[in-house]
C-alpha atoms as a PDB file:
ATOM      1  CA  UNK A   1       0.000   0.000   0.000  1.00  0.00           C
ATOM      2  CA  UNK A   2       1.498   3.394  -0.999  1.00  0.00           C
ATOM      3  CA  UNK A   3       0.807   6.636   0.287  1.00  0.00           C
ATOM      4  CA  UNK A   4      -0.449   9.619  -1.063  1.00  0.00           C
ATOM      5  CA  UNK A   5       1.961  12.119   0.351  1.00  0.00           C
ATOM      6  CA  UNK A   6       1.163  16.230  -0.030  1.00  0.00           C
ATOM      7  CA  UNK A   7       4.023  18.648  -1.687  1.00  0.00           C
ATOM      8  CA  UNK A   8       3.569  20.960   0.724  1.00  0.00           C
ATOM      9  CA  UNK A   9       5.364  18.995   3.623  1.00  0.00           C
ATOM     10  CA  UNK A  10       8.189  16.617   3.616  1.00  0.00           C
ATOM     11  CA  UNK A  11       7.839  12.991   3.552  1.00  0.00           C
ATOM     12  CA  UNK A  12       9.381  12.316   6.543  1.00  0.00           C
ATOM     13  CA  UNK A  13       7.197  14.962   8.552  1.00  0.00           C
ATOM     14  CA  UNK A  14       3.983  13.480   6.929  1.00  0.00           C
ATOM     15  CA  UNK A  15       5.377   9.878   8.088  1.00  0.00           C
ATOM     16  CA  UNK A  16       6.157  11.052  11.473  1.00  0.00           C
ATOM     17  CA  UNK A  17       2.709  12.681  11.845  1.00  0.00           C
ATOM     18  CA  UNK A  18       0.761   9.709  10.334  1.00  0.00           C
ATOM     19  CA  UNK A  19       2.627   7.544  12.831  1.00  0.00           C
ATOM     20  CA  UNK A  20       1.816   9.373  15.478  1.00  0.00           C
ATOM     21  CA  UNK A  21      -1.881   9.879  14.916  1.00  0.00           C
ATOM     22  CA  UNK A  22      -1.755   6.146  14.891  1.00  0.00           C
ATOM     23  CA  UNK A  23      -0.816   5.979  18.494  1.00  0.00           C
ATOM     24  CA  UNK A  24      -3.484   8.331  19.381  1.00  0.00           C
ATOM     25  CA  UNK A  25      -6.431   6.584  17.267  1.00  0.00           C
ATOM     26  CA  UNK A  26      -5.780   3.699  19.054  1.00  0.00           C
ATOM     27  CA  UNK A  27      -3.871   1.600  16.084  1.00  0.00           C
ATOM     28  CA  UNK A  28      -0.591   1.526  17.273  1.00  0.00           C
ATOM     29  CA  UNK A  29      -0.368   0.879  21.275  1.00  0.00           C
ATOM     30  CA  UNK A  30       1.888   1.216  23.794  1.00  0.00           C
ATOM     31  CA  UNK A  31       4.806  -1.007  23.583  1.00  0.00           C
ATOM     32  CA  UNK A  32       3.548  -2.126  19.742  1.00  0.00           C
ATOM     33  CA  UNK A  33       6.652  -2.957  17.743  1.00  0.00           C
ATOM     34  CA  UNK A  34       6.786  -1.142  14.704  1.00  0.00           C
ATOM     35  CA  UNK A  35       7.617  -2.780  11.304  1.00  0.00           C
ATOM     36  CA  UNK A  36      11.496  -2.805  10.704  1.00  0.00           C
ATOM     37  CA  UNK A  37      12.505   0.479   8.199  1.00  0.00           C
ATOM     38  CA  UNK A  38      12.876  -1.683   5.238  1.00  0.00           C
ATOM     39  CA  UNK A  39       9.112  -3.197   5.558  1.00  0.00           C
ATOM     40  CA  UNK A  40       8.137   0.410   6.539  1.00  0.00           C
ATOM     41  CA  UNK A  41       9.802   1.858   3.652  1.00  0.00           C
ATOM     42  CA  UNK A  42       8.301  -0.290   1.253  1.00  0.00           C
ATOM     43  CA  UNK A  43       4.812  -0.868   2.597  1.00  0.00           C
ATOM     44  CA  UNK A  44       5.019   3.311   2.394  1.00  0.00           C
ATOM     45  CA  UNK A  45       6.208   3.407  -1.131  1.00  0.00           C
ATOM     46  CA  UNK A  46       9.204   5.627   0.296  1.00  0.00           C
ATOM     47  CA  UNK A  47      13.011   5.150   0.619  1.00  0.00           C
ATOM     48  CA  UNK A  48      14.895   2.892   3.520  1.00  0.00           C
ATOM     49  CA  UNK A  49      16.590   5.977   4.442  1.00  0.00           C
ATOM     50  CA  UNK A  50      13.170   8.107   4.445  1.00  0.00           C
ATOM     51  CA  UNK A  51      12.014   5.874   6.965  1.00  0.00           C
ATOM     52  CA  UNK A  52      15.475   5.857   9.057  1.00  0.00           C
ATOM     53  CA  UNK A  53      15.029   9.435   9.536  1.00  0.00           C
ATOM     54  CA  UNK A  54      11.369   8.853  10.645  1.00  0.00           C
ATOM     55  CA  UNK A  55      11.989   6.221  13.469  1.00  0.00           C
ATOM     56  CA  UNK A  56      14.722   8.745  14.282  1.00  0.00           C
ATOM     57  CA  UNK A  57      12.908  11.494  14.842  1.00  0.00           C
ATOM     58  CA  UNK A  58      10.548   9.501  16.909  1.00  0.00           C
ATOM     59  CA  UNK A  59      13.104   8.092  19.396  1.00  0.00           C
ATOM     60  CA  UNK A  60      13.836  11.879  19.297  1.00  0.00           C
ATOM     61  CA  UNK A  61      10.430  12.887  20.539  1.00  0.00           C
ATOM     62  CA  UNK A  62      10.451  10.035  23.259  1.00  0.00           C
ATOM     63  CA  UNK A  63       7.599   8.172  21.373  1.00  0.00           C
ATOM     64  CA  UNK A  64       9.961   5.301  20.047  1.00  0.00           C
ATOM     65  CA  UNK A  65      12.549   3.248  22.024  1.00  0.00           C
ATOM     66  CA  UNK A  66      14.759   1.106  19.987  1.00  0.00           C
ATOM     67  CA  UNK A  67      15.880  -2.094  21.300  1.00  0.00           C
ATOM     68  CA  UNK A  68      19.055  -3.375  19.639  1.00  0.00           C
ATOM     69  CA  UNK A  69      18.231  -6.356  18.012  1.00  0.00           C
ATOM     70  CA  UNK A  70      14.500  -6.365  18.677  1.00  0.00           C
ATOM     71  CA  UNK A  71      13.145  -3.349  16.920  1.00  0.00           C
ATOM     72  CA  UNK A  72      11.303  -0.116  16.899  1.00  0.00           C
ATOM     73  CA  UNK A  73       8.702   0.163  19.827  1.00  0.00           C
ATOM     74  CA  UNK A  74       6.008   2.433  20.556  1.00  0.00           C
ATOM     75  CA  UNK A  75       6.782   4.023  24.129  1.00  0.00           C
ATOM     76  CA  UNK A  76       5.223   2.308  27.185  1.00  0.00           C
ATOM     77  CA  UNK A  77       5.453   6.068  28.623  1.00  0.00           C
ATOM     78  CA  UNK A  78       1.786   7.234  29.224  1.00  0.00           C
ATOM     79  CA  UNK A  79       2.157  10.457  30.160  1.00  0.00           C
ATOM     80  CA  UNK A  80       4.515  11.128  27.303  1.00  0.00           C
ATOM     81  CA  UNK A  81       1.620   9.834  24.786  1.00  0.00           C
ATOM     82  CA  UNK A  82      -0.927  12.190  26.552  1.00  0.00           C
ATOM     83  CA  UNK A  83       1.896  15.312  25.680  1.00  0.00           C
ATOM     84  CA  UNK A  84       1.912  14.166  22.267  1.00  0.00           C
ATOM     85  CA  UNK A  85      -1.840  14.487  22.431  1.00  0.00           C
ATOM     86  CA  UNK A  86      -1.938  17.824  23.816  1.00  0.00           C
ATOM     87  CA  UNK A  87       0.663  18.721  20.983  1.00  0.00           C
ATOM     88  CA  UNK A  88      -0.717  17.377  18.109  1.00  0.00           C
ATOM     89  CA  UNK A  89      -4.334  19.108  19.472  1.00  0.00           C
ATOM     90  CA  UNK A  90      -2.549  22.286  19.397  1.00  0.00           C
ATOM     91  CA  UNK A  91      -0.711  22.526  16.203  1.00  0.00           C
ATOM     92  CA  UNK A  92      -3.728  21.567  14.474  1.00  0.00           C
ATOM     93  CA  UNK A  93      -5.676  24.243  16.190  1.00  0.00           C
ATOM     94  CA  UNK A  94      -2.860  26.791  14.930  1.00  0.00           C
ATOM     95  CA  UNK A  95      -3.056  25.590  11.800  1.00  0.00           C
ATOM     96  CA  UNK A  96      -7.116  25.945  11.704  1.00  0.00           C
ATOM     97  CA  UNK A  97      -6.662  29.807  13.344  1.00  0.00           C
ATOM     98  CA  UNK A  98      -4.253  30.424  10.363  1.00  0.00           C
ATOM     99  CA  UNK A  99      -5.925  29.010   7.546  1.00  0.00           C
ATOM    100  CA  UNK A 100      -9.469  31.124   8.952  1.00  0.00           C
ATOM    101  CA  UNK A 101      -7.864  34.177   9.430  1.00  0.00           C
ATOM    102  CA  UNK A 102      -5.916  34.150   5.907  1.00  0.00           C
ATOM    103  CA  UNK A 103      -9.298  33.480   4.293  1.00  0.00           C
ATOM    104  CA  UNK A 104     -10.859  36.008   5.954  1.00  0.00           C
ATOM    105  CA  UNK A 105     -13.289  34.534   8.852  1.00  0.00           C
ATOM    106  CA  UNK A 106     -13.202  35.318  12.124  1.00  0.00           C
ATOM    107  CA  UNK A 107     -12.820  33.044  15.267  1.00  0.00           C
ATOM    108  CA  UNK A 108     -16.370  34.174  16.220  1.00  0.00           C
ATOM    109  CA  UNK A 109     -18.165  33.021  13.461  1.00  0.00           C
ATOM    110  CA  UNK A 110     -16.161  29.968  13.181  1.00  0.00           C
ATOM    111  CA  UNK A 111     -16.932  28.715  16.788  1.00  0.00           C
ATOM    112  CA  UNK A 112     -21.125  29.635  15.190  1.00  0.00           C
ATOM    113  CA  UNK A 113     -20.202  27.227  12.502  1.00  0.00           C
ATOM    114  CA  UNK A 114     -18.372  24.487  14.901  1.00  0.00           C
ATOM    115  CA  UNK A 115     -21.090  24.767  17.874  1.00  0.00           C
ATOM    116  CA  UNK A 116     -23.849  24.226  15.029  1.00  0.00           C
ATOM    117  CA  UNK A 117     -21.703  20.758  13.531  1.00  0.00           C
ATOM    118  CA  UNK A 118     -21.083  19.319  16.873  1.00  0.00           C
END
């Protein structure tokens, strides 16, 4: 299965993010082992070394924990999930506050429109 990946973001990033959403649908859990790069790389259509940089920025971000010999694993670290959470809540609610105010909407009739669709 290959991905559709945007232009407007590197692969890695979208990778990254996609992994982590994951983790906070519910479809990767804590302590899952993720696939190894190579069956990453090519079940993402993307290159071994695309992926390398992916499971490294993850172990960066305390979400991964590599085990030498064993794999790739999701963190067992709860509260470090719930940051991500928080994070990933935030950034998207920039990114919505940008994207309104650049096409011209306020924040007070987009919280009419959101009120009204939950």
């Amino acid at each position: 299965m290959t991905i559709d990946f945007s232009r407007d973001k590197p692969i890695y990033s979208q990778l990254v993010d996609r992994i982590c959403g994951d983790i906070l649908k519910g479809k990767l859990e804590l302590g899952d082992r993720l696939p190894s790069v190579r069956e990453y790389a090519v079940e993402a259509g993307v290159n071994v070394n695309t992926v390398q940089r992916v499971y490294k920025e993850l172990e960066a971000m305390n979400i991964t924990e590599t085990k030498r010999g064993q794999g790739t694993f999701i963190t067992t670290n709860e509260k470090r999930i719930e940051l991500l959470r928080e994070d990933m809540k935030n950034q998207l609610a920039e990114h919505f506050l940008l994207s309104i105010e650049a096409l011209g909407f306020s924040k007070e009739e987009m919280l009419i429109v959101l009120k009204n669709k939950g």
